[in-house]
PDB file of N, CA and C in Angstrom:
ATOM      1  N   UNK A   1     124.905  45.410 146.344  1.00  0.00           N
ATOM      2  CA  UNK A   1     126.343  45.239 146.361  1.00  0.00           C
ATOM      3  C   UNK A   1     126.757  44.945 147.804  1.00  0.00           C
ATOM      4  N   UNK A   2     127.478  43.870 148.224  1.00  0.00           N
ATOM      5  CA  UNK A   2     127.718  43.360 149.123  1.00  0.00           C
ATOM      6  C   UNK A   2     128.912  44.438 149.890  1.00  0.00           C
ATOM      7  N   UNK A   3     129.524  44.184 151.138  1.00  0.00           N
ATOM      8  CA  UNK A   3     130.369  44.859 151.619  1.00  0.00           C
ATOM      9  C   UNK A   3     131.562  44.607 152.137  1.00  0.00           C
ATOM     10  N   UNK A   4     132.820  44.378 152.441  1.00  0.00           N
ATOM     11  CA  UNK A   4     134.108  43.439 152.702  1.00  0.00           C
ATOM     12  C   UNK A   4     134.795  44.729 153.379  1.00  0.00           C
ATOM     13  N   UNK A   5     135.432  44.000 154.080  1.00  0.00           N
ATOM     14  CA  UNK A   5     136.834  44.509 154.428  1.00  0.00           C
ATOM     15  C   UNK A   5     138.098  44.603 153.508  1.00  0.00           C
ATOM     16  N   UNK A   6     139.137  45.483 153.472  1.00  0.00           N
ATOM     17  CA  UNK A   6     140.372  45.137 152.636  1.00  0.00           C
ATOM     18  C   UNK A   6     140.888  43.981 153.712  1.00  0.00           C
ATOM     19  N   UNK A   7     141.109  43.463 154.345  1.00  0.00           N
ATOM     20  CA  UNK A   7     141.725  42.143 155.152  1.00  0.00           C
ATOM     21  C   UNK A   7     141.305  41.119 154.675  1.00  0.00           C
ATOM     22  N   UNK A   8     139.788  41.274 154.540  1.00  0.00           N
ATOM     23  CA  UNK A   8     139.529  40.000 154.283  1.00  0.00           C
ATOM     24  C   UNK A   8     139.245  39.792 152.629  1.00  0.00           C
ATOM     25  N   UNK A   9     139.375  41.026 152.019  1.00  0.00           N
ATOM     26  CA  UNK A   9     139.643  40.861 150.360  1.00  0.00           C
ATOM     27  C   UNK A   9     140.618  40.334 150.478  1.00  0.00           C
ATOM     28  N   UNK A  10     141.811  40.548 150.644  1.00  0.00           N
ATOM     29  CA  UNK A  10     143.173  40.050 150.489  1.00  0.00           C
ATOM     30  C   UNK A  10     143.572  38.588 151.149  1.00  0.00           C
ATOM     31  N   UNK A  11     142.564  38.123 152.213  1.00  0.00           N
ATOM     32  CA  UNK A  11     142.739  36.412 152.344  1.00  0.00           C
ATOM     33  C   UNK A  11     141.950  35.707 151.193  1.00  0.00           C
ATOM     34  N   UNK A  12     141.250  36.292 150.337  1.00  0.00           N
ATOM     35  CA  UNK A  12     140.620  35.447 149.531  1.00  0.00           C
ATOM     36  C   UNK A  12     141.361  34.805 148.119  1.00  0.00           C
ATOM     37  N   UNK A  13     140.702  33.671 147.529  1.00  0.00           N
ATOM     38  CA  UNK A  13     141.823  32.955 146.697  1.00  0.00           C
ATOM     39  C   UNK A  13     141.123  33.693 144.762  1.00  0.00           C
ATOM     40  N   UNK A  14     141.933  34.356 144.079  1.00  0.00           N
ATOM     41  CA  UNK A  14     141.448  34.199 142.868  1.00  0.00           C
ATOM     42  C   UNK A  14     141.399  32.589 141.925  1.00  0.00           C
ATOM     43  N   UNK A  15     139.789  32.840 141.557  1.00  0.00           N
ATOM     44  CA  UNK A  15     139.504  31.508 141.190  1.00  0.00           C
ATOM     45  C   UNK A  15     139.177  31.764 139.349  1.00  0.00           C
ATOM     46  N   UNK A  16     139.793  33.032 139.072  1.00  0.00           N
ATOM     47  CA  UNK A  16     139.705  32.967 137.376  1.00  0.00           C
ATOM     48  C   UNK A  16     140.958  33.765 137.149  1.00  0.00           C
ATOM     49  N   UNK A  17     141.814  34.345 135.819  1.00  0.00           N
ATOM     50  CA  UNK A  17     142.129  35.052 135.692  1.00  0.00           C
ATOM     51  C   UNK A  17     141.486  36.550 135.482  1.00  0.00           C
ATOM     52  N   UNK A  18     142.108  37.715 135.434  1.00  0.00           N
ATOM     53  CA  UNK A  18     141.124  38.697 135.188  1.00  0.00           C
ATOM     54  C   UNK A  18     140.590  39.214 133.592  1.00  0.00           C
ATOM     55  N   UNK A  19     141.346  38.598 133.250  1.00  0.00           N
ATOM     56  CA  UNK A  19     140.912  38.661 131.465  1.00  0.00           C
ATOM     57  C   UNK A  19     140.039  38.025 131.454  1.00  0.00           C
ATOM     58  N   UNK A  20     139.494  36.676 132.143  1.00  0.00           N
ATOM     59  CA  UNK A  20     138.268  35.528 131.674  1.00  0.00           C
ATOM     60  C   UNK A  20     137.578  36.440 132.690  1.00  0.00           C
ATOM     61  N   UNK A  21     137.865  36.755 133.790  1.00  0.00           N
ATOM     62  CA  UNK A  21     136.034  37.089 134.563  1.00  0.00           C
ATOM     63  C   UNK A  21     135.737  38.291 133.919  1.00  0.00           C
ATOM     64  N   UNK A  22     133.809  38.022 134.263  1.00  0.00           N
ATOM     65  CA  UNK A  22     132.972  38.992 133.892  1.00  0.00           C
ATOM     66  C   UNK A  22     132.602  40.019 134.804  1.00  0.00           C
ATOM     67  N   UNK A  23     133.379  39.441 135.868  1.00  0.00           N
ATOM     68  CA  UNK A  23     133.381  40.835 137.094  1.00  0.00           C
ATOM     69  C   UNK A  23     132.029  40.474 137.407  1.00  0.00           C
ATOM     70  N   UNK A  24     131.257  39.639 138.040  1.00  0.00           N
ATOM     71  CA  UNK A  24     129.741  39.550 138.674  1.00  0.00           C
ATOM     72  C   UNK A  24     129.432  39.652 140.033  1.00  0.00           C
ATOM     73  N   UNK A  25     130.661  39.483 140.656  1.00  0.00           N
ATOM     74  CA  UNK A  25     130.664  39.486 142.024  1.00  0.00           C
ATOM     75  C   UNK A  25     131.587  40.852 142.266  1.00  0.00           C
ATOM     76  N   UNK A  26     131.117  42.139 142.429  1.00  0.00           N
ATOM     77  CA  UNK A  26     131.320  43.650 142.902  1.00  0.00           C
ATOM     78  C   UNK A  26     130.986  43.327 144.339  1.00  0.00           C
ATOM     79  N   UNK A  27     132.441  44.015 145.063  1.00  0.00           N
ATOM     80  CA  UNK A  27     131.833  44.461 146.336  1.00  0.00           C
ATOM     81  C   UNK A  27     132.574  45.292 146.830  1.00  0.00           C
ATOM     82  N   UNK A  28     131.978  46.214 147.733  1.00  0.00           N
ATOM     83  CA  UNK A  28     132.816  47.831 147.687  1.00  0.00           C
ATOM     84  C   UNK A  28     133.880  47.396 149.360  1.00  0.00           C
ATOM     85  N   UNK A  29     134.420  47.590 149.038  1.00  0.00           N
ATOM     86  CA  UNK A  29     136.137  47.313 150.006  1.00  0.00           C
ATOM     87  C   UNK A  29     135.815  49.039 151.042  1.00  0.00           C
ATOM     88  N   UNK A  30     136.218  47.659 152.864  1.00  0.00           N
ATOM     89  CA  UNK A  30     136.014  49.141 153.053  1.00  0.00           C
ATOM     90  C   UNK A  30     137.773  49.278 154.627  1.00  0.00           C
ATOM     91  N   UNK A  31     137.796  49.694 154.697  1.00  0.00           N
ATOM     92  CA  UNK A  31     138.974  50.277 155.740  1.00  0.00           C
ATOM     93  C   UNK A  31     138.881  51.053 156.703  1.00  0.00           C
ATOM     94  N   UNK A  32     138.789  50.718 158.221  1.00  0.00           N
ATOM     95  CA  UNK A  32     138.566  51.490 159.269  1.00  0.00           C
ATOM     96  C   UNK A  32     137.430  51.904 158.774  1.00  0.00           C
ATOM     97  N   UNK A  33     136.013  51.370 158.510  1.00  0.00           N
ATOM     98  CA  UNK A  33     134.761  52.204 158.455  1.00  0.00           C
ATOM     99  C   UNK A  33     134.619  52.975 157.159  1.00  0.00           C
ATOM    100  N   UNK A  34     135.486  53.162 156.563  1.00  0.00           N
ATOM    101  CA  UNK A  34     135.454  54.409 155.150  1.00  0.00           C
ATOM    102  C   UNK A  34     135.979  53.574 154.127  1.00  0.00           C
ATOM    103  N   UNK A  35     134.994  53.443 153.002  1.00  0.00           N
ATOM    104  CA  UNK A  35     134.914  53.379 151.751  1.00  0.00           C
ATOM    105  C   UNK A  35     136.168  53.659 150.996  1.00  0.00           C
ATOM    106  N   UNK A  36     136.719  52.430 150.617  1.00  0.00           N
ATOM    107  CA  UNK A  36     138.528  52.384 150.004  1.00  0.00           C
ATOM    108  C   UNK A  36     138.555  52.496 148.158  1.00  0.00           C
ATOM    109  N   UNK A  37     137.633  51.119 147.718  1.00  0.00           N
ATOM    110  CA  UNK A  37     137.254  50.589 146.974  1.00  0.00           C
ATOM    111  C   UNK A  37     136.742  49.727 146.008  1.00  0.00           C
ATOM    112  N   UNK A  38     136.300  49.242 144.980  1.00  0.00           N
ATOM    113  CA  UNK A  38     135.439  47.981 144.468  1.00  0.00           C
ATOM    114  C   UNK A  38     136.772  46.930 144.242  1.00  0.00           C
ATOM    115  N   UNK A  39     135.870  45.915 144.403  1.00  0.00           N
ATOM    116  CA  UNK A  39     137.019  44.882 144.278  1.00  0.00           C
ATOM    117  C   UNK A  39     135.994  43.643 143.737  1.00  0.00           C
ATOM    118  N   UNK A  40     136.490  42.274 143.048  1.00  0.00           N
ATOM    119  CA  UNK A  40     135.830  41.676 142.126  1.00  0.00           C
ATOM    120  C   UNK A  40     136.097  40.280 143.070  1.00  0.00           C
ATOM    121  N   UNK A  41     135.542  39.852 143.800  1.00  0.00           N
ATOM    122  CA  UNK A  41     135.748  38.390 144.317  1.00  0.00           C
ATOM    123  C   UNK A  41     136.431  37.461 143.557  1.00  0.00           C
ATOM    124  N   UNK A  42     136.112  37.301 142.563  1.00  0.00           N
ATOM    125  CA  UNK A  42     136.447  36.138 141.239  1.00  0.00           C
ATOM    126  C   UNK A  42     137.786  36.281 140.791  1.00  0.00           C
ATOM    127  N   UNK A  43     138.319  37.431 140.943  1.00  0.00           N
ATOM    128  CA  UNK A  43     139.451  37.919 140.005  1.00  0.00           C
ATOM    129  C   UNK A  43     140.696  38.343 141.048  1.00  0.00           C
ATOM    130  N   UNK A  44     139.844  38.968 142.216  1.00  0.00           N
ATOM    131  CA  UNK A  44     140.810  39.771 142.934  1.00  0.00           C
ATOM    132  C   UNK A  44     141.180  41.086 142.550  1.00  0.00           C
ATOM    133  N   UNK A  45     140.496  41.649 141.228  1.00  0.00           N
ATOM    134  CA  UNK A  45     141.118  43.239 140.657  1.00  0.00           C
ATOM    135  C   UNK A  45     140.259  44.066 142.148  1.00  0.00           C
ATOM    136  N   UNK A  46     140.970  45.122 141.532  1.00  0.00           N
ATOM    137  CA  UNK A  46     140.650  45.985 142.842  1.00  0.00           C
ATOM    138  C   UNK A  46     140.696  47.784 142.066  1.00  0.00           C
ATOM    139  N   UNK A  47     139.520  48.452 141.818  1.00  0.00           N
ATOM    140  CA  UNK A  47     139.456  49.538 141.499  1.00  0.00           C
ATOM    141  C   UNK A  47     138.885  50.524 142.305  1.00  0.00           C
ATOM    142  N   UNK A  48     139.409  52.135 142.088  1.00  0.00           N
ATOM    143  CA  UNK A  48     138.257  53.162 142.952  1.00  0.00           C
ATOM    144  C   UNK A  48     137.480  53.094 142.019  1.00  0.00           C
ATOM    145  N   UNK A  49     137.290  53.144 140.718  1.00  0.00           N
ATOM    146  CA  UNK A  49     135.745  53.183 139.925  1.00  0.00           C
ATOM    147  C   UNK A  49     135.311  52.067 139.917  1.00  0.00           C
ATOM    148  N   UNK A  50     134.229  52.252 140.012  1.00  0.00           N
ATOM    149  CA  UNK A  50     133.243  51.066 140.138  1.00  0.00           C
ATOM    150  C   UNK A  50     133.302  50.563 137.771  1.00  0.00           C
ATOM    151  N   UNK A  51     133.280  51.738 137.246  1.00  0.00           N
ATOM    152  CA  UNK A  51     133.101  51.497 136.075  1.00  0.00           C
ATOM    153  C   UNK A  51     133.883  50.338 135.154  1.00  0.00           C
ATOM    154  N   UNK A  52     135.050  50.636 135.667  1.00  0.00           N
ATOM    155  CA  UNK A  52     136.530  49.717 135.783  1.00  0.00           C
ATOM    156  C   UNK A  52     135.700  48.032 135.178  1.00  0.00           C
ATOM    157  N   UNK A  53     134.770  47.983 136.229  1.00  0.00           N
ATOM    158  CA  UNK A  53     134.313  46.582 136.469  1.00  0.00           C
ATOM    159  C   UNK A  53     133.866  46.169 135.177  1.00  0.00           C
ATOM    160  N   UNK A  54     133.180  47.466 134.268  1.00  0.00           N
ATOM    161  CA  UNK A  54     132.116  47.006 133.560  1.00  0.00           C
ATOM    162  C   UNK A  54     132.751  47.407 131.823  1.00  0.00           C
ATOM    163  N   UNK A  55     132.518  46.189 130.991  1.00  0.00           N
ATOM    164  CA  UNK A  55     132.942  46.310 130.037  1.00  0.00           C
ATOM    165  C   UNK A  55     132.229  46.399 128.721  1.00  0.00           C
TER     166      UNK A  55
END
């Protein structure tokens, strides 16, 4: 699982809605050094459970 900033989650463009993605691209969002939460590249959703992702 890859690692991001919340800054740079939030410059990125959603390129599906979140009903169509399958959530494949997880990566844990982080803030000043500490672990915020998962967020879905594709979609832009943004959860503290990672489970959220998985359907």
């Amino acid at each position: 699982m890859k690692k991001m900033t919340e800054s740079d989650f939030d410059k990125l463009e959603a390129s599906v809605l979140p009903e169509k993605c399958d959530h494949a691209e997880i990566v844990r969002l982080y803030y000043l050094g500490t672990h915020t939460d998962y967020g879905c590249i594709k979609c832009k959703c943004k959860s503290a459970n990672k489970e959220d992702f998985y359907r």
